[in-house]
PDB file of N, CA and C in Angstrom:
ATOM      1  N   UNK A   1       0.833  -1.198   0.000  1.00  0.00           N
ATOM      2  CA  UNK A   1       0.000   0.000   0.000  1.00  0.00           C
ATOM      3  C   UNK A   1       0.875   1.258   0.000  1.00  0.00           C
ATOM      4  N   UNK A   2       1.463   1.225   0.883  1.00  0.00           N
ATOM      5  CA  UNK A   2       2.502   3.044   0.947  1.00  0.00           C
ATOM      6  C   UNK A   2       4.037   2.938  -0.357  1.00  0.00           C
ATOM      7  N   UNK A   3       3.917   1.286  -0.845  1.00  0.00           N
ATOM      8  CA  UNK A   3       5.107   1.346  -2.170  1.00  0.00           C
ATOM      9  C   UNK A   3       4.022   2.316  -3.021  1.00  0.00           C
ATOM     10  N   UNK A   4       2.840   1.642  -3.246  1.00  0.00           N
ATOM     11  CA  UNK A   4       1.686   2.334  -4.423  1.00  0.00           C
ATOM     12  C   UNK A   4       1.922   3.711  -4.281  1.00  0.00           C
ATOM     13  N   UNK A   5       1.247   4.299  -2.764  1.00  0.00           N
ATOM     14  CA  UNK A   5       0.582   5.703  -2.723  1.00  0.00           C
ATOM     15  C   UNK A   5       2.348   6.485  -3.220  1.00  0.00           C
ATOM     16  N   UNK A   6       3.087   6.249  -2.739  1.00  0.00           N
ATOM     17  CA  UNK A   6       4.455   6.201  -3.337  1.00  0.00           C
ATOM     18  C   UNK A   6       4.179   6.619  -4.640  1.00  0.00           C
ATOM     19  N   UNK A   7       4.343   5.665  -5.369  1.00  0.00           N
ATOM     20  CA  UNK A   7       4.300   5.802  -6.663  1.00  0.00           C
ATOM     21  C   UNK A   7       3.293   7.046  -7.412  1.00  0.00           C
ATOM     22  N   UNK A   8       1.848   6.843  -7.170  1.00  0.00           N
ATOM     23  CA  UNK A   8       1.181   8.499  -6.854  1.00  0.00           C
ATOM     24  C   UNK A   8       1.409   9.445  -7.023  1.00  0.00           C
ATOM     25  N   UNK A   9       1.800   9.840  -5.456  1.00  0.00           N
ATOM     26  CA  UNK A   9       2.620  10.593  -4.825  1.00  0.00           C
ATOM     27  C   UNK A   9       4.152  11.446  -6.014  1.00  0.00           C
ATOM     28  N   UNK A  10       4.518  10.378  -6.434  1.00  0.00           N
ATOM     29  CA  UNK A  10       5.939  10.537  -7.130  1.00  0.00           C
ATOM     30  C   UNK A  10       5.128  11.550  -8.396  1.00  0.00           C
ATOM     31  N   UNK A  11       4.537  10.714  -9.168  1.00  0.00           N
ATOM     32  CA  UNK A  11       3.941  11.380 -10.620  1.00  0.00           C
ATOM     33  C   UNK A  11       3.300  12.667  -9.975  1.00  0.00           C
ATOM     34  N   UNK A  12       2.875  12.986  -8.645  1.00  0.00           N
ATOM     35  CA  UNK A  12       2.546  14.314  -8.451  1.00  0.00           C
ATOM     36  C   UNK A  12       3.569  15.295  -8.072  1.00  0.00           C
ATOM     37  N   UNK A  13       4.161  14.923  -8.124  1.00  0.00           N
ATOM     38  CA  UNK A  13       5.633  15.623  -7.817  1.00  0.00           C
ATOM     39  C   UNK A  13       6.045  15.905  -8.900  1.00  0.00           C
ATOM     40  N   UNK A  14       6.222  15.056 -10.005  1.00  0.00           N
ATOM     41  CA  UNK A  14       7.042  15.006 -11.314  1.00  0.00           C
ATOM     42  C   UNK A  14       6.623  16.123 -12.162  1.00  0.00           C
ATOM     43  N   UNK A  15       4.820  16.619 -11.937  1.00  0.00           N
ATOM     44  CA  UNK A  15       4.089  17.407 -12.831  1.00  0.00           C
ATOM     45  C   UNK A  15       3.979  18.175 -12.284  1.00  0.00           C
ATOM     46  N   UNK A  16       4.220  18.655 -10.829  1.00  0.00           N
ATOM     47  CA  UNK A  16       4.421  19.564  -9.965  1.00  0.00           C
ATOM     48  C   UNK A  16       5.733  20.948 -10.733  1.00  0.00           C
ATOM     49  N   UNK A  17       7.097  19.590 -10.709  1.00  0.00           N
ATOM     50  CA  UNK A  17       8.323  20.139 -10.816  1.00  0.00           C
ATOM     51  C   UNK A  17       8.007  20.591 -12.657  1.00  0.00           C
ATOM     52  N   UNK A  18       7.388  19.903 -13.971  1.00  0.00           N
ATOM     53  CA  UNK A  18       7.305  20.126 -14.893  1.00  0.00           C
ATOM     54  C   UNK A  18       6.944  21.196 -15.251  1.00  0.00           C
ATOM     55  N   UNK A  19       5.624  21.763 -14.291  1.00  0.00           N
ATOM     56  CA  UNK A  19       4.582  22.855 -14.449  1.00  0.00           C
ATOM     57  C   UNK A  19       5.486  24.145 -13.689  1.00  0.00           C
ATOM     58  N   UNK A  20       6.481  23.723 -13.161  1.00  0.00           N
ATOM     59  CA  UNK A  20       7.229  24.875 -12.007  1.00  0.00           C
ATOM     60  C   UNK A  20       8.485  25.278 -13.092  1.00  0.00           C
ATOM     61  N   UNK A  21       9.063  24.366 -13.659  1.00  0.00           N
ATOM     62  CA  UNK A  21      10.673  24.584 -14.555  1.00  0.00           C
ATOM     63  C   UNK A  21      10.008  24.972 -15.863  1.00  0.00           C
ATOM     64  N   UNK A  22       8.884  24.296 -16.541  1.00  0.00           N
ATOM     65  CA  UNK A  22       8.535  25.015 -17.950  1.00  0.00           C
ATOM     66  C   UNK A  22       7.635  25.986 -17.862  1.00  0.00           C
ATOM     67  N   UNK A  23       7.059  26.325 -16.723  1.00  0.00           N
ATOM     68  CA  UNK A  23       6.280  27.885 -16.752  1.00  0.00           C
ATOM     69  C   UNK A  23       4.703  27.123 -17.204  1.00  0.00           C
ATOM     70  N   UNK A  24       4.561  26.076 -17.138  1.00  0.00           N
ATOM     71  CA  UNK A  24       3.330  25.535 -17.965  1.00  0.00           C
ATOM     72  C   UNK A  24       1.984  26.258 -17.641  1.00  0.00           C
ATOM     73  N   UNK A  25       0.864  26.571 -17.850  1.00  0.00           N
ATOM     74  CA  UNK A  25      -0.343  27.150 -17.292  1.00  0.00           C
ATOM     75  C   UNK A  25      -1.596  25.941 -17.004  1.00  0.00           C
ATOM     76  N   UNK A  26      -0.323  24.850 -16.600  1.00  0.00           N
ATOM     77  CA  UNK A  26      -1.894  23.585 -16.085  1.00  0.00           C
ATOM     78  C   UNK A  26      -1.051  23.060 -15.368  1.00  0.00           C
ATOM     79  N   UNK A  27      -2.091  22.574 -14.536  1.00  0.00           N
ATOM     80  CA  UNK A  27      -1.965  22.753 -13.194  1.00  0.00           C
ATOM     81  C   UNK A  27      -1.161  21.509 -13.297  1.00  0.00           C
ATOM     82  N   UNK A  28       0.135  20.949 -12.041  1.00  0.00           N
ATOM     83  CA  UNK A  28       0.664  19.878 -11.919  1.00  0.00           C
ATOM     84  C   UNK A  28       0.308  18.983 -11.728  1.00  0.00           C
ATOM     85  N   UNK A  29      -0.823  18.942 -11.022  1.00  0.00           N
ATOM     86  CA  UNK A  29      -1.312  17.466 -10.602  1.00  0.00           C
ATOM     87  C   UNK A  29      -2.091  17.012 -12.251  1.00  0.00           C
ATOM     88  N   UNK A  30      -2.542  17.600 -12.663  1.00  0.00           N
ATOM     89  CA  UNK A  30      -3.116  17.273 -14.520  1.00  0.00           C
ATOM     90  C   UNK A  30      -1.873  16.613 -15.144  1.00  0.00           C
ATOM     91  N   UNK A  31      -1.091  17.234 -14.978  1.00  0.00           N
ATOM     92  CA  UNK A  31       0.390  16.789 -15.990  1.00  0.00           C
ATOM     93  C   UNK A  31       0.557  15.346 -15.030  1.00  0.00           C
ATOM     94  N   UNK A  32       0.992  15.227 -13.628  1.00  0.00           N
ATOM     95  CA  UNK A  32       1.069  13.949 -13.265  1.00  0.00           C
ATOM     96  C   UNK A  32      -0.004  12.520 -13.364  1.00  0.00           C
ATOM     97  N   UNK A  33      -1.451  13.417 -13.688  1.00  0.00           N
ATOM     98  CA  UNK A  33      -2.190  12.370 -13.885  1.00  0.00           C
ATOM     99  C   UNK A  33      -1.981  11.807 -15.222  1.00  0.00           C
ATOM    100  N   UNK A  34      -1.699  13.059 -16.320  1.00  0.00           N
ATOM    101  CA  UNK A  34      -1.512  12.579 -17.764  1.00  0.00           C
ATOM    102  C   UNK A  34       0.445  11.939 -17.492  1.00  0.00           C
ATOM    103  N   UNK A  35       0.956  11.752 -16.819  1.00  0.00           N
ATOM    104  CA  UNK A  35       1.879  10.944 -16.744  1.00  0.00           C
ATOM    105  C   UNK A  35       1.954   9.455 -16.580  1.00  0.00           C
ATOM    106  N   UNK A  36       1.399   9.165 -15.658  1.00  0.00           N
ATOM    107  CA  UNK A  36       0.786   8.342 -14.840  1.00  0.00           C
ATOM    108  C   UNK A  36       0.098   7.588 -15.621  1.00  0.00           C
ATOM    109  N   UNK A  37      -0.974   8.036 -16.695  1.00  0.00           N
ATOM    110  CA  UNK A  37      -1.319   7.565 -17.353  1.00  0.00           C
ATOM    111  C   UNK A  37      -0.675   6.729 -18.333  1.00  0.00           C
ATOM    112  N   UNK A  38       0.368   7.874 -19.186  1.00  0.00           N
ATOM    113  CA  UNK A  38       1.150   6.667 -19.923  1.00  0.00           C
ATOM    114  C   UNK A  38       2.080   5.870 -19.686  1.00  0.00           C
ATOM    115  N   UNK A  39       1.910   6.136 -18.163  1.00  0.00           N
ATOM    116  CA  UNK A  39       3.054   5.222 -17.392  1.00  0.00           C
ATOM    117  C   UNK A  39       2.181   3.877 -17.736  1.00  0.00           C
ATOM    118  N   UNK A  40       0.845   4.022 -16.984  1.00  0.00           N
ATOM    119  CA  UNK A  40      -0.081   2.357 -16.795  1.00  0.00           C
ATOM    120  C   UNK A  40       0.218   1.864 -18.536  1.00  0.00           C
ATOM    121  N   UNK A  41      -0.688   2.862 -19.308  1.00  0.00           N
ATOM    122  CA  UNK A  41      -0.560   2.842 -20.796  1.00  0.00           C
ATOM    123  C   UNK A  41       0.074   2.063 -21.364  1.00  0.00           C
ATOM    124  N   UNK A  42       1.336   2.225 -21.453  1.00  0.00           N
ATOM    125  CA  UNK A  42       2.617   1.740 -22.115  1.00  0.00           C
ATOM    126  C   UNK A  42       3.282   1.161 -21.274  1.00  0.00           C
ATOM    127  N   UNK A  43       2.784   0.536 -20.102  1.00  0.00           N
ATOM    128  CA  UNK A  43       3.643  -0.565 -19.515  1.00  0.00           C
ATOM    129  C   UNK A  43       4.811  -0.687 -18.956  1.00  0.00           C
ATOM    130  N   UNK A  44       4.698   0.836 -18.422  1.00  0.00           N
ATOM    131  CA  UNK A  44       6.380   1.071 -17.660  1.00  0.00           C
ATOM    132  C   UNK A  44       6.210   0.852 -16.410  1.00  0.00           C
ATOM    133  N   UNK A  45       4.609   1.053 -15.359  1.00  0.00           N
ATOM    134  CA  UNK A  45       4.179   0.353 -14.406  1.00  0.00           C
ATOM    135  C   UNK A  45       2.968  -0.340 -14.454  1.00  0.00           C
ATOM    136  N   UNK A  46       3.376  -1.843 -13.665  1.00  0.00           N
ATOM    137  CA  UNK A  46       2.111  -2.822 -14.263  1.00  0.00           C
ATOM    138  C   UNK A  46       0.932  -1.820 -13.194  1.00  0.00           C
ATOM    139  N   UNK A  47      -0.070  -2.131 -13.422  1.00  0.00           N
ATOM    140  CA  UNK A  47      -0.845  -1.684 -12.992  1.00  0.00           C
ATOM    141  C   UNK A  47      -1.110  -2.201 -11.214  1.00  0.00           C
ATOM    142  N   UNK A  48      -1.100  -3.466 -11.074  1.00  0.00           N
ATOM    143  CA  UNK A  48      -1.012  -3.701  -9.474  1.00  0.00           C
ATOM    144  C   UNK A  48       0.364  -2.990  -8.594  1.00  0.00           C
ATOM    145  N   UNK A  49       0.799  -2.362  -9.250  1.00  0.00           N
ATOM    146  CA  UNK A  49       1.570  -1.466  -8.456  1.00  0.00           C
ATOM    147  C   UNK A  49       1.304   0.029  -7.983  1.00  0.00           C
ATOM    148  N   UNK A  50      -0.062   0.250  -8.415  1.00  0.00           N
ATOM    149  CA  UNK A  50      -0.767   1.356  -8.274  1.00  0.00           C
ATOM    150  C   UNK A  50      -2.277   1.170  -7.512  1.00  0.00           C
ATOM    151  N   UNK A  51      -2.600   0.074  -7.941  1.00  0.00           N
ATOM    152  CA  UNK A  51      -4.113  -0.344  -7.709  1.00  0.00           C
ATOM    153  C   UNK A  51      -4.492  -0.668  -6.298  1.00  0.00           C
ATOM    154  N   UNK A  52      -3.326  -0.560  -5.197  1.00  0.00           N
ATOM    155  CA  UNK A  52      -4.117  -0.563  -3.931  1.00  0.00           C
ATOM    156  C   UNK A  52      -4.433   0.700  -3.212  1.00  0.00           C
ATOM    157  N   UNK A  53      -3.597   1.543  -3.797  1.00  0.00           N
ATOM    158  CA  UNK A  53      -3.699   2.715  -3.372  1.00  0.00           C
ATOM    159  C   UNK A  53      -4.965   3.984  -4.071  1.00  0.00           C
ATOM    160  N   UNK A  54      -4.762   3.439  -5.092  1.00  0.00           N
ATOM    161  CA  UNK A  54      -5.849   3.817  -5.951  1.00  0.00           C
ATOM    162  C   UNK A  54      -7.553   3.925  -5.482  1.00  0.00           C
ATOM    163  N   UNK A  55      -7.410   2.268  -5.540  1.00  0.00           N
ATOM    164  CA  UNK A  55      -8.910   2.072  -4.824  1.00  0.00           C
ATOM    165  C   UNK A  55      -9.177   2.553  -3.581  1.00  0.00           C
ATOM    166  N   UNK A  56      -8.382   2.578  -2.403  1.00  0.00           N
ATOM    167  CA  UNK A  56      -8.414   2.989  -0.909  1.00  0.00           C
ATOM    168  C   UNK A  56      -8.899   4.761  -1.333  1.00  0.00           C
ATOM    169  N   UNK A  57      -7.707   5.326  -2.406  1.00  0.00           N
ATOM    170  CA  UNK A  57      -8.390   6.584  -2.645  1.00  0.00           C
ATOM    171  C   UNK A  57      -9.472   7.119  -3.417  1.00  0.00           C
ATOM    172  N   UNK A  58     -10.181   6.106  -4.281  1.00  0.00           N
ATOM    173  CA  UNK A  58     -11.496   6.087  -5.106  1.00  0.00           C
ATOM    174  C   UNK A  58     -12.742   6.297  -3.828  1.00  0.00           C
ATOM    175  N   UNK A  59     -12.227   5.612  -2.421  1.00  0.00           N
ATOM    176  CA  UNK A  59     -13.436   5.027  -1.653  1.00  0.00           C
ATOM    177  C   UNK A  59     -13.265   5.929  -1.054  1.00  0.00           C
ATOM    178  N   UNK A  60     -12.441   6.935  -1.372  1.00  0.00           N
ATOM    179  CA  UNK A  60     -12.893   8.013   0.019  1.00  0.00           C
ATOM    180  C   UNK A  60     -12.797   9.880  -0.689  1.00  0.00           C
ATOM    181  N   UNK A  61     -13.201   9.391  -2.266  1.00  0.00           N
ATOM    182  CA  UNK A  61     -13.202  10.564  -3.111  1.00  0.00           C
ATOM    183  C   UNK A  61     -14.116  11.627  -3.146  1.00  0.00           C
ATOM    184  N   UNK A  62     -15.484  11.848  -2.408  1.00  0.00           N
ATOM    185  CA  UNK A  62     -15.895  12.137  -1.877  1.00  0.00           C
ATOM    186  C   UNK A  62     -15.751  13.468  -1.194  1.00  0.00           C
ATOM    187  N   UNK A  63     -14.449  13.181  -0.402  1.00  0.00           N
ATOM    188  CA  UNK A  63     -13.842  14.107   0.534  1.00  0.00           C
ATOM    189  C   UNK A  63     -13.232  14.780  -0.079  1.00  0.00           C
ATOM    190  N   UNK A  64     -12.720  14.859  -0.866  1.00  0.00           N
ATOM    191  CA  UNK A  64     -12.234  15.753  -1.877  1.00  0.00           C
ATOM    192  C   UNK A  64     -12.667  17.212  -2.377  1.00  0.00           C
ATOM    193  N   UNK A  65     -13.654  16.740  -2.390  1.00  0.00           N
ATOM    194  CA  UNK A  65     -14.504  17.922  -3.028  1.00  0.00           C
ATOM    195  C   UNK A  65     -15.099  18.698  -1.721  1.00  0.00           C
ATOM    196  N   UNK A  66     -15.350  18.486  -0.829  1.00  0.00           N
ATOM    197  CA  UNK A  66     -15.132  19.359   0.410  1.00  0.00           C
ATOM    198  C   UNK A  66     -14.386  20.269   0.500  1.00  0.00           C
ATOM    199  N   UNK A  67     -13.484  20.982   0.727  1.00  0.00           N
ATOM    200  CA  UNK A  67     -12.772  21.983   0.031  1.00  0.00           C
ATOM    201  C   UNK A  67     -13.603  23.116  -1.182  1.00  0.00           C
ATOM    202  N   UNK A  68     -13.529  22.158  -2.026  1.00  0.00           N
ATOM    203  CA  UNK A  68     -14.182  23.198  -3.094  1.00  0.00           C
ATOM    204  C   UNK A  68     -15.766  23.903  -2.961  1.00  0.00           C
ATOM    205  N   UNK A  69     -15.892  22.660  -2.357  1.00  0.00           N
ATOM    206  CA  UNK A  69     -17.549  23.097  -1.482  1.00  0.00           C
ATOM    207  C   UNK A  69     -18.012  24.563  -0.552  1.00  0.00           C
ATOM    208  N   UNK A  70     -16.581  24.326  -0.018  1.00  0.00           N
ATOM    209  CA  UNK A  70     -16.376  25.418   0.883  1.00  0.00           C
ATOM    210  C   UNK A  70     -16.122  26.825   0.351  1.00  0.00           C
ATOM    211  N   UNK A  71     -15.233  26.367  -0.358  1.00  0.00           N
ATOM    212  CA  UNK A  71     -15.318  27.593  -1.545  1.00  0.00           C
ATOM    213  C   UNK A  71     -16.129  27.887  -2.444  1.00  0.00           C
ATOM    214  N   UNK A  72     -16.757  27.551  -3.114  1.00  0.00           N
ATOM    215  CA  UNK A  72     -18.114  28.411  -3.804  1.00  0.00           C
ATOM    216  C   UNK A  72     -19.156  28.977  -2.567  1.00  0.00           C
ATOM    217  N   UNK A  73     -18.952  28.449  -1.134  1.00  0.00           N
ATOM    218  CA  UNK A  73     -20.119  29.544  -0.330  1.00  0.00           C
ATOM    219  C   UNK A  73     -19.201  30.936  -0.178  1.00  0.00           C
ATOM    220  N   UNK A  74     -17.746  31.059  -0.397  1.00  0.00           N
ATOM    221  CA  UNK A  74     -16.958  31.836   0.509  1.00  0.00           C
ATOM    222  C   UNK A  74     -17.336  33.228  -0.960  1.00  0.00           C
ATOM    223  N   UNK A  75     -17.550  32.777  -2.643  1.00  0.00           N
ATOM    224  CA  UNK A  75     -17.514  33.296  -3.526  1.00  0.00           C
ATOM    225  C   UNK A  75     -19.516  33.226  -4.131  1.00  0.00           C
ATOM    226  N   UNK A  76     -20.337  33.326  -2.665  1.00  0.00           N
ATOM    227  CA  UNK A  76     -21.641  33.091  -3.077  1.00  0.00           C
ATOM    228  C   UNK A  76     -22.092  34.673  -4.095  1.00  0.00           C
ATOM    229  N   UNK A  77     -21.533  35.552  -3.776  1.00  0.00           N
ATOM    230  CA  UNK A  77     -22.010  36.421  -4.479  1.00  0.00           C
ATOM    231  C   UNK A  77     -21.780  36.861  -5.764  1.00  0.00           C
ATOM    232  N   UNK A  78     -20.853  36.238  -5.913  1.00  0.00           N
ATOM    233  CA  UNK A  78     -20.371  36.264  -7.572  1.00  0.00           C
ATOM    234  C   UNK A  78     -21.271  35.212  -8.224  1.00  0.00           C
ATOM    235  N   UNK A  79     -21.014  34.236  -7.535  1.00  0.00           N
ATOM    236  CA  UNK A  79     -21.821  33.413  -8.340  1.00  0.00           C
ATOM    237  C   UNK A  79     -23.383  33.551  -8.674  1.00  0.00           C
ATOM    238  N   UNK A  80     -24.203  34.469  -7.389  1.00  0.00           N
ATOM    239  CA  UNK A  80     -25.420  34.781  -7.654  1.00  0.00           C
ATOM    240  C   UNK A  80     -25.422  35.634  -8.482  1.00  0.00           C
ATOM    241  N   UNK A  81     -24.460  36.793  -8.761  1.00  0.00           N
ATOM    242  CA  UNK A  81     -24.871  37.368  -9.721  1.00  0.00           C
ATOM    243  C   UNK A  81     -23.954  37.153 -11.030  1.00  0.00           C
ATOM    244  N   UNK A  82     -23.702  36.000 -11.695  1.00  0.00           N
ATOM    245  CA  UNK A  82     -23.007  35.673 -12.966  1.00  0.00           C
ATOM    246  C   UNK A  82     -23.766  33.694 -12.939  1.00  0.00           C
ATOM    247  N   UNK A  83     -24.711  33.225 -12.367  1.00  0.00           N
ATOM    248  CA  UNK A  83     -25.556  32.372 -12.006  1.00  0.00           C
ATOM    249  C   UNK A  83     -25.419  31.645 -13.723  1.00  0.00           C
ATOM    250  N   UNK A  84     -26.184  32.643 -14.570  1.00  0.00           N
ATOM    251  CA  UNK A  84     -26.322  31.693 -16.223  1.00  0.00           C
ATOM    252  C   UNK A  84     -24.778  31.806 -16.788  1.00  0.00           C
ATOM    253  N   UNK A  85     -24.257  32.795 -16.569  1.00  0.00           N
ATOM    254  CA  UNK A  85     -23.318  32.230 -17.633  1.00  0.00           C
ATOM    255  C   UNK A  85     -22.309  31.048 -16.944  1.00  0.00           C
ATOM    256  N   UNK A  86     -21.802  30.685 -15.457  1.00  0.00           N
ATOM    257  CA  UNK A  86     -21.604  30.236 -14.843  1.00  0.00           C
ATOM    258  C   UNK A  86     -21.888  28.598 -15.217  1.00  0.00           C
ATOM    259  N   UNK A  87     -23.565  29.040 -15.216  1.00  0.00           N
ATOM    260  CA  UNK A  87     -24.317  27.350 -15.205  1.00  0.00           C
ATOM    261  C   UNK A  87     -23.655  26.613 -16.905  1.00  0.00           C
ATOM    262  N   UNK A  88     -24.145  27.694 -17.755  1.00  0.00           N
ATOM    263  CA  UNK A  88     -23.741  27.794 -19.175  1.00  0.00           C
ATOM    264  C   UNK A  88     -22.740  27.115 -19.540  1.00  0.00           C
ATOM    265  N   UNK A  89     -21.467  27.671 -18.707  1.00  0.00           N
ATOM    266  CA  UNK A  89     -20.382  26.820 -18.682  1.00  0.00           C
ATOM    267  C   UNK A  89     -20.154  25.911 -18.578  1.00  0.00           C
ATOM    268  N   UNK A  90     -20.332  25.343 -17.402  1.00  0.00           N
ATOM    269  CA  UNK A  90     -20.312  24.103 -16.320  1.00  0.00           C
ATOM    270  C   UNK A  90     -21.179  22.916 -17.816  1.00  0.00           C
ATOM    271  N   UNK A  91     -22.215  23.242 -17.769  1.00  0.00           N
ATOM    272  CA  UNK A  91     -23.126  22.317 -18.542  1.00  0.00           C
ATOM    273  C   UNK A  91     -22.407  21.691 -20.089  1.00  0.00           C
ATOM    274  N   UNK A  92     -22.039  23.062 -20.854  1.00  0.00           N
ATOM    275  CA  UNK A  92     -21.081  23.048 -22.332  1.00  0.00           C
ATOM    276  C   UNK A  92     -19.710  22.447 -21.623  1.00  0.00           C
ATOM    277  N   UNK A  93     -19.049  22.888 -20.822  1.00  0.00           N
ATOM    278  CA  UNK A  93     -17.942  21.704 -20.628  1.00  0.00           C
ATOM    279  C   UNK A  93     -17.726  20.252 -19.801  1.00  0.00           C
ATOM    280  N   UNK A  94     -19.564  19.517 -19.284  1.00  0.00           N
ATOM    281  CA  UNK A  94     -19.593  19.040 -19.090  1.00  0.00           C
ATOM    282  C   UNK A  94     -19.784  17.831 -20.225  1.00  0.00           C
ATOM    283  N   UNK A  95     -20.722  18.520 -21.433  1.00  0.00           N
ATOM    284  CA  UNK A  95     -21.599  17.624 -22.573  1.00  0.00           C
ATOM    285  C   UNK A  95     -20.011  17.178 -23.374  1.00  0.00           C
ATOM    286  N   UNK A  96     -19.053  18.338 -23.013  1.00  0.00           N
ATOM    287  CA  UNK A  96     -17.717  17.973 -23.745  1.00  0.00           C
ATOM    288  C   UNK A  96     -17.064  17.278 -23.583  1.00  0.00           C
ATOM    289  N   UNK A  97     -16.735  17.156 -21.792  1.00  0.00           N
ATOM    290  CA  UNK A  97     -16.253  16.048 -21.393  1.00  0.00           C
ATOM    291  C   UNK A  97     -16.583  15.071 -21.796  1.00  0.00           C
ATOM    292  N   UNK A  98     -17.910  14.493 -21.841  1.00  0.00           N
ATOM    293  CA  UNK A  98     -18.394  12.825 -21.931  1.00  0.00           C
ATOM    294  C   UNK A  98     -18.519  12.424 -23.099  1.00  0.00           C
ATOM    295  N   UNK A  99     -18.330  13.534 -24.442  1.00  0.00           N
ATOM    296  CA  UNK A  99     -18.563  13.150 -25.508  1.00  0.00           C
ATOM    297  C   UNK A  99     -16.920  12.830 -26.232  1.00  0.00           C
ATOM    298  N   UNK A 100     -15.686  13.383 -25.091  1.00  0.00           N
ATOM    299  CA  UNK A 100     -14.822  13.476 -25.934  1.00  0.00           C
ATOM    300  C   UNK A 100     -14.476  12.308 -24.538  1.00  0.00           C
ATOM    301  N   UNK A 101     -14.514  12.001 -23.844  1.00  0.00           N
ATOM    302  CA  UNK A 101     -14.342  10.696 -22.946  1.00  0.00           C
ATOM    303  C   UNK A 101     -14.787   9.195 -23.978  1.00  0.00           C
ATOM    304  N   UNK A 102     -16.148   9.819 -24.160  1.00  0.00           N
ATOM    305  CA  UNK A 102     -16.753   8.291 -24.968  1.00  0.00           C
ATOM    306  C   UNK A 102     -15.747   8.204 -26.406  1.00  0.00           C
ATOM    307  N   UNK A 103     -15.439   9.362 -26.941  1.00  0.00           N
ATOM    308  CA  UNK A 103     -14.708   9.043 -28.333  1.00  0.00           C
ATOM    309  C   UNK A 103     -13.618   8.510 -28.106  1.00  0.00           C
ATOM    310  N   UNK A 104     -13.287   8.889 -26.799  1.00  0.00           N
ATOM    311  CA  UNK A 104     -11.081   8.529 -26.453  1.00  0.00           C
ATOM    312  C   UNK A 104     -11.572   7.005 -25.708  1.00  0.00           C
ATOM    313  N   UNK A 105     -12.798   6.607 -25.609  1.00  0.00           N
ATOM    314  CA  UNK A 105     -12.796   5.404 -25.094  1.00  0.00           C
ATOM    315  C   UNK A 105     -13.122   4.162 -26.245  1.00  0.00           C
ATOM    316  N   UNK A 106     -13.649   4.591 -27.375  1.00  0.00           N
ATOM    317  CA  UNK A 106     -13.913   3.891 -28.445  1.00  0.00           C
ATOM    318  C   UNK A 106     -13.126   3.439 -29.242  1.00  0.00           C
ATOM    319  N   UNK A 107     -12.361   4.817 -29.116  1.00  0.00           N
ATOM    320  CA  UNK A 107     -10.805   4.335 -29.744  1.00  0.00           C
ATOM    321  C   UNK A 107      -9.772   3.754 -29.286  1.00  0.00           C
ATOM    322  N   UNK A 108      -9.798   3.662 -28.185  1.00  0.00           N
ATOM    323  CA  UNK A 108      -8.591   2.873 -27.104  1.00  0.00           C
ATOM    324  C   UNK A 108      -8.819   1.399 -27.402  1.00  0.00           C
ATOM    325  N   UNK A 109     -10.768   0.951 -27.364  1.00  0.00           N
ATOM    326  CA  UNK A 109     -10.879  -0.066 -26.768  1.00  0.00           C
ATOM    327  C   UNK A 109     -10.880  -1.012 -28.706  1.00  0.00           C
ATOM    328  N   UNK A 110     -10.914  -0.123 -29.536  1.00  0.00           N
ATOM    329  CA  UNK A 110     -10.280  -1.309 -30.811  1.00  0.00           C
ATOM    330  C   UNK A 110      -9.300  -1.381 -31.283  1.00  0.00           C
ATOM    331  N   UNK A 111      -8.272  -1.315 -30.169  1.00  0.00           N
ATOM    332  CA  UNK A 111      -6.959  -1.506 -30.230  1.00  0.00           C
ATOM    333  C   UNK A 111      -6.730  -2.812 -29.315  1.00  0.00           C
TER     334      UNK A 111
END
């Protein structure tokens, strides 16, 4: 379990230091997840070397978003008054997500 969260841990560091030395404008933990990824991907870590830590943190993901929770009451007044274009957003980059999720999943899986 703490070799895994380790491992994690490491790729958040790696996209941490990437996003800090190239000036990047996304955020580090994005770059370590898209690391991470082609780490599992391409087979540079098998995947049970990640997967206990993973799941322990899937089951308690939840908590996560607490934080951010906290913050949209601390920014309630902006948001009441910018409410549609706000929602507008959220909704158009949600329909984007799942449509460009389902395409990157269609194509993965006839390979």
């Amino acid at each position: 379990m703490l070799k895994s969260l380790s491992i994690i841990f490491l790729f958040l560091v790696v996209g941490e230091f990437v996003t800090y030395v190239f000036k990047i404008p996304i955020a580090g933990n994005i770059i370590g997840m898209v690391l991470i990824f082609l780490a599992l991907k391409f087979k540079m870590i098998p995947l049970e070397m990640v997967k206990p830590a993973s799941d322990k943190l899937l089951k308690y993901l939840v908590l996560f978003f607490v934080p951010y929770g906290v913050g949209l009451m601390v920014h309630f007044e902006t948001i009441k008054e910018h409410w549609l274009s706000i929602g507008l957003a959220v909704l158009g980059s949600t329909i984007l997500t799942l449509y460009l999720t389902a395409f990157l999943q269609e194509k993965l899986e006839k390979k």
